[in-house]
Structures are given as C-alpha cells and as structure tokens.
N, C-alpha and C. Protein backbone atom coordinates (compact mmCIF):
# COMPACT_ATOMS: atom_id res chain seq x y z
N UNK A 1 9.40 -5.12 -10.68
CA UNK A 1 8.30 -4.43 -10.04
C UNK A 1 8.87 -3.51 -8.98
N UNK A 2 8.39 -2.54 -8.62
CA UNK A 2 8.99 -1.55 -8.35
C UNK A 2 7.93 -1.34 -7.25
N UNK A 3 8.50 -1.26 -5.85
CA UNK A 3 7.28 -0.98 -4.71
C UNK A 3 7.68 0.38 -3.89
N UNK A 4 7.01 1.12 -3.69
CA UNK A 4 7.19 2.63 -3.13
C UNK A 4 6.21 2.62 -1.64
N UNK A 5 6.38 3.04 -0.22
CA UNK A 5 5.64 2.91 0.54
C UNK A 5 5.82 4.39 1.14
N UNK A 6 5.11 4.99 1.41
CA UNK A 6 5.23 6.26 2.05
C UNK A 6 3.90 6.52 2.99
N UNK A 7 4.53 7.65 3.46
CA UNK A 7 3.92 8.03 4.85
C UNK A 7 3.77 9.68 4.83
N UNK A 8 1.95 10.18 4.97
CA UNK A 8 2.01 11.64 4.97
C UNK A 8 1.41 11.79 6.54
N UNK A 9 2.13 12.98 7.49
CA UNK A 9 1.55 13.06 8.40
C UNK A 9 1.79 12.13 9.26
N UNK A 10 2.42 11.02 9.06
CA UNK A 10 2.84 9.80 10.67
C UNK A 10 3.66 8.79 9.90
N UNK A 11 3.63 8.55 10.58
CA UNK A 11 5.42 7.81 10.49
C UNK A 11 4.98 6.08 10.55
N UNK A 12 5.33 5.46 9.72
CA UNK A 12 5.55 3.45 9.41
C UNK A 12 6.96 2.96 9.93
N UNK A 13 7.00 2.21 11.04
CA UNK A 13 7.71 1.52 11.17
C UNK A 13 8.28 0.62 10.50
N UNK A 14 9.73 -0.44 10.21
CA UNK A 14 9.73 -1.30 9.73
C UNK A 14 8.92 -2.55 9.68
N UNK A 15 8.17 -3.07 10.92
CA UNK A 15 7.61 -4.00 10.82
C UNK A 15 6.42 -4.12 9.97
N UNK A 16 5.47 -2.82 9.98
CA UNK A 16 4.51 -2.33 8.92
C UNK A 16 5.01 -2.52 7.66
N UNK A 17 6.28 -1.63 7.36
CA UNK A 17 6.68 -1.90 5.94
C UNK A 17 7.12 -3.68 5.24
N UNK A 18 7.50 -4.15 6.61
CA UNK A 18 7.70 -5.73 5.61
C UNK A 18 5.88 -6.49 5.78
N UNK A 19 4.88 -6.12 6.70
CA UNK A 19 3.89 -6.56 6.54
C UNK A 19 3.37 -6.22 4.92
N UNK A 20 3.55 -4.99 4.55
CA UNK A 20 2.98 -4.25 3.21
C UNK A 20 3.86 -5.50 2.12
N UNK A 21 5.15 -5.75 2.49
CA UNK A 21 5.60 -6.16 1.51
C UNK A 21 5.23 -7.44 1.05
N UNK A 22 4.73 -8.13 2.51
CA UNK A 22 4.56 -9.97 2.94
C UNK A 22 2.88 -9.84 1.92
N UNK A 23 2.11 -8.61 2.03
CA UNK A 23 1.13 -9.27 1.53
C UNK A 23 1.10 -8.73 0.06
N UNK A 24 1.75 -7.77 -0.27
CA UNK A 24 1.82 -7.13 -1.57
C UNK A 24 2.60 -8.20 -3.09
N UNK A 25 3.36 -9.26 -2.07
CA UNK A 25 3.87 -10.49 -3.05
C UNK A 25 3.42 -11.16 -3.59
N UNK A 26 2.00 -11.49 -2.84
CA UNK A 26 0.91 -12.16 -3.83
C UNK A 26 0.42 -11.64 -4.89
N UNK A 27 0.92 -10.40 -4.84
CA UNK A 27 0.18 -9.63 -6.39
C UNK A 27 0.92 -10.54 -7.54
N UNK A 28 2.36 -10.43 -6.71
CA UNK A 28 3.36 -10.72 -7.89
C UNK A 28 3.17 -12.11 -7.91
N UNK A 29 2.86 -12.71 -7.43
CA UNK A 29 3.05 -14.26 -8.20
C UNK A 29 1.69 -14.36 -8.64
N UNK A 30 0.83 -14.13 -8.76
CA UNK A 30 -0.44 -13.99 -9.40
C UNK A 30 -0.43 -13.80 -10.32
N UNK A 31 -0.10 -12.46 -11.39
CA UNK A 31 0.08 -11.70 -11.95
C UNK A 31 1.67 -10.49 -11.92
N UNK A 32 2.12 -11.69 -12.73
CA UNK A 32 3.40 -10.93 -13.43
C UNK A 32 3.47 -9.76 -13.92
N UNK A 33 2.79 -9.03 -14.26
CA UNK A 33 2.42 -7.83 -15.65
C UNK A 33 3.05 -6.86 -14.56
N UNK A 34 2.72 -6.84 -12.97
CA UNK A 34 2.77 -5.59 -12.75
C UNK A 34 3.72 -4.53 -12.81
N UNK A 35 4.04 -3.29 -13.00
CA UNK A 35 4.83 -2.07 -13.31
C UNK A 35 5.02 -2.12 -11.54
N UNK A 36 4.26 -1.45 -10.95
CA UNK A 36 4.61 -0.79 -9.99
C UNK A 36 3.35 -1.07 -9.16
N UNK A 37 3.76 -0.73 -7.86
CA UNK A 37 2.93 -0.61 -6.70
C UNK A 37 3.59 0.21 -5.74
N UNK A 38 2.24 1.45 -5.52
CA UNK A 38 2.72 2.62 -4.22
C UNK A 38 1.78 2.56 -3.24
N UNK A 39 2.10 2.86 -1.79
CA UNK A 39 1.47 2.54 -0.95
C UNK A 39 1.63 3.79 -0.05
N UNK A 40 0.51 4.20 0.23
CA UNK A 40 0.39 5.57 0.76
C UNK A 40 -0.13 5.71 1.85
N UNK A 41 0.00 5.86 3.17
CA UNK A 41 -0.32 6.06 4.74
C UNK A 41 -0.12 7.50 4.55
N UNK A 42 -1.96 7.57 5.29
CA UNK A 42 -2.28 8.76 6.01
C UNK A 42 -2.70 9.03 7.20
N UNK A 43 -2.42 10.28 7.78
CA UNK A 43 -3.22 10.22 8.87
C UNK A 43 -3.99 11.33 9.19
N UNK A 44 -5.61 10.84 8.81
CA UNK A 44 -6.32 12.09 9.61
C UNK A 44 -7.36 12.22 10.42
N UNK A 45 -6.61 12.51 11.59
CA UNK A 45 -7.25 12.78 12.85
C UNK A 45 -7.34 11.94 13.77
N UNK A 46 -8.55 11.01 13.06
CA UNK A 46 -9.33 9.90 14.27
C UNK A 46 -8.72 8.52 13.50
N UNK A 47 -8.63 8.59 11.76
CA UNK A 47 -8.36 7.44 11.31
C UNK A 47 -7.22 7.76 10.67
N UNK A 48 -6.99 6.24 10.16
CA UNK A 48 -5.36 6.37 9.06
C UNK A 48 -6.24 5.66 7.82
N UNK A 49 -5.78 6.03 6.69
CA UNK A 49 -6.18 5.87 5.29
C UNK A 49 -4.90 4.74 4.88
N UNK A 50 -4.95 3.96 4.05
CA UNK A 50 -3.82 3.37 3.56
C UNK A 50 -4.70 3.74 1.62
N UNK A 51 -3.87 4.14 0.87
CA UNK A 51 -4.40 3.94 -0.73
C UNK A 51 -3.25 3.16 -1.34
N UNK A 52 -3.48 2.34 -2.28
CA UNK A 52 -2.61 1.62 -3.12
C UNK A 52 -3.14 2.30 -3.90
N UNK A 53 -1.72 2.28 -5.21
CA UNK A 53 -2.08 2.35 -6.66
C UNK A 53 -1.53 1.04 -6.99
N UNK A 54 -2.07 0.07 -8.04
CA UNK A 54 -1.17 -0.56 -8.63
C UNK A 54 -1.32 -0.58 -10.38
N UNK A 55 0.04 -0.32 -10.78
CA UNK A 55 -0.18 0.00 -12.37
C UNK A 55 0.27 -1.26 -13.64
N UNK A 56 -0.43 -2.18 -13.51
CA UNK A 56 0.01 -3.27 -14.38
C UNK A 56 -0.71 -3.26 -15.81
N UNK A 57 -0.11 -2.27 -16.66
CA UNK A 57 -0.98 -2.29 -18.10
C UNK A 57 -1.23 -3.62 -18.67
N UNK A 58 -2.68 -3.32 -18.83
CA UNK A 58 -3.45 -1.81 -19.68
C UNK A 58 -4.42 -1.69 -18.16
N UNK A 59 -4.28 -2.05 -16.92
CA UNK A 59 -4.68 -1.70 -15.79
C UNK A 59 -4.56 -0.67 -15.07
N UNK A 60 -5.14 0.29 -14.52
CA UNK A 60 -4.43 0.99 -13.23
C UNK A 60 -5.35 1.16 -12.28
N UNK A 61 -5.17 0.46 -10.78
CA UNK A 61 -6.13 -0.17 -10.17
C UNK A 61 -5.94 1.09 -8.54
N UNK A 62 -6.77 1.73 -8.08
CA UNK A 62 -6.49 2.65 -7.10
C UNK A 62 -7.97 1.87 -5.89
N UNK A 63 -6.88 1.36 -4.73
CA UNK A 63 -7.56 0.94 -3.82
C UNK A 63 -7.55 1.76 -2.80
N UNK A 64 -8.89 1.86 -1.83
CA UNK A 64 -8.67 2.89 -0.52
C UNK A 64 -9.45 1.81 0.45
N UNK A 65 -8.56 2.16 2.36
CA UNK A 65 -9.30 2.13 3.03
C UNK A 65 -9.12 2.39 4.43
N UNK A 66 -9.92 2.45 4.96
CA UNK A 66 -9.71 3.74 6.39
C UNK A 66 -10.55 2.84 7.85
N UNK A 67 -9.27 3.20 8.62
CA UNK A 67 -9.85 2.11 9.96
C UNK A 67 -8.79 3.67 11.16
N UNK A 68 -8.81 2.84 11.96
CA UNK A 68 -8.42 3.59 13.02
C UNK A 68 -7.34 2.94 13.55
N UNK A 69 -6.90 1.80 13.05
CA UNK A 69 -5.40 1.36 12.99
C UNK A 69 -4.82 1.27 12.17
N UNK A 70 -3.58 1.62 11.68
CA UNK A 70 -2.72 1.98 10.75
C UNK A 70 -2.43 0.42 10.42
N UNK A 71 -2.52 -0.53 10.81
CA UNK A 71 -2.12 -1.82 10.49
C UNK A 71 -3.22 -2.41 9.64
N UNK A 72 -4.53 -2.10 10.25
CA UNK A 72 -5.58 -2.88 10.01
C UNK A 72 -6.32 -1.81 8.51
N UNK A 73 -5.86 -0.25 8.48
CA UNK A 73 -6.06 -0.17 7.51
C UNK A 73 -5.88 -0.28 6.08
C-alpha cells in the first residue's frame, strides 16, 4: 500500500504526518485490498481542507473535510 501525503498552500509538519499515518493503518488491517491512499492538505483562507482518496478495487472512495485546524480537519 502505497501512502502519499501532501500539502498545497501550507506546510505539515512531521508530527501531523505520523498522526495521518497512526490513523490511516486501520484502513490496512481492516481491509487488505487497498492500492493506495493520498492525503491532501489545503489551505484556504479561514479553513484547511484535508481530502483523502483511497483506491482499493473495484472501490475508489474520495473523502472531504474542512475545520479551521489543520489537525482536526
């Protein structure tokens, strides 16, 4: 499984990135199938967006959600 985390517009610290990773593991022991998972931080303006894709065929699952802390989103 293959995990990609990126950042448009502001910058993720390491501790963010192993939080993404601490909770993104439960995918994997859940459900083996998965291909990939990308994780996308944005920032605009007032809030930060976080979107996952995750692509575990014959699935491809696109989550969004937007808070005003980059942690909590």
């Amino acid at each position: 499984m293959s995990l990609q985390i990126k950042a448009r517009h502001c910058t993720i610290d390491d501790a963010l990135k192993a939080y993404v990773e601490q909770k993104l593991e439960r995918i994997r022991r859940f459900y083996s199938k998965v291909h990939g998972i990308e994780v996308v931080f944005t920032d605009e303006k007032t809030t930060y967006t976080c979107e996952i894709e995750l692509i575990a065929p014959p699935m491809y699952v696109i989550a969004t959600a937007d808070d005003k802390d980059i942690r909590a989103s």
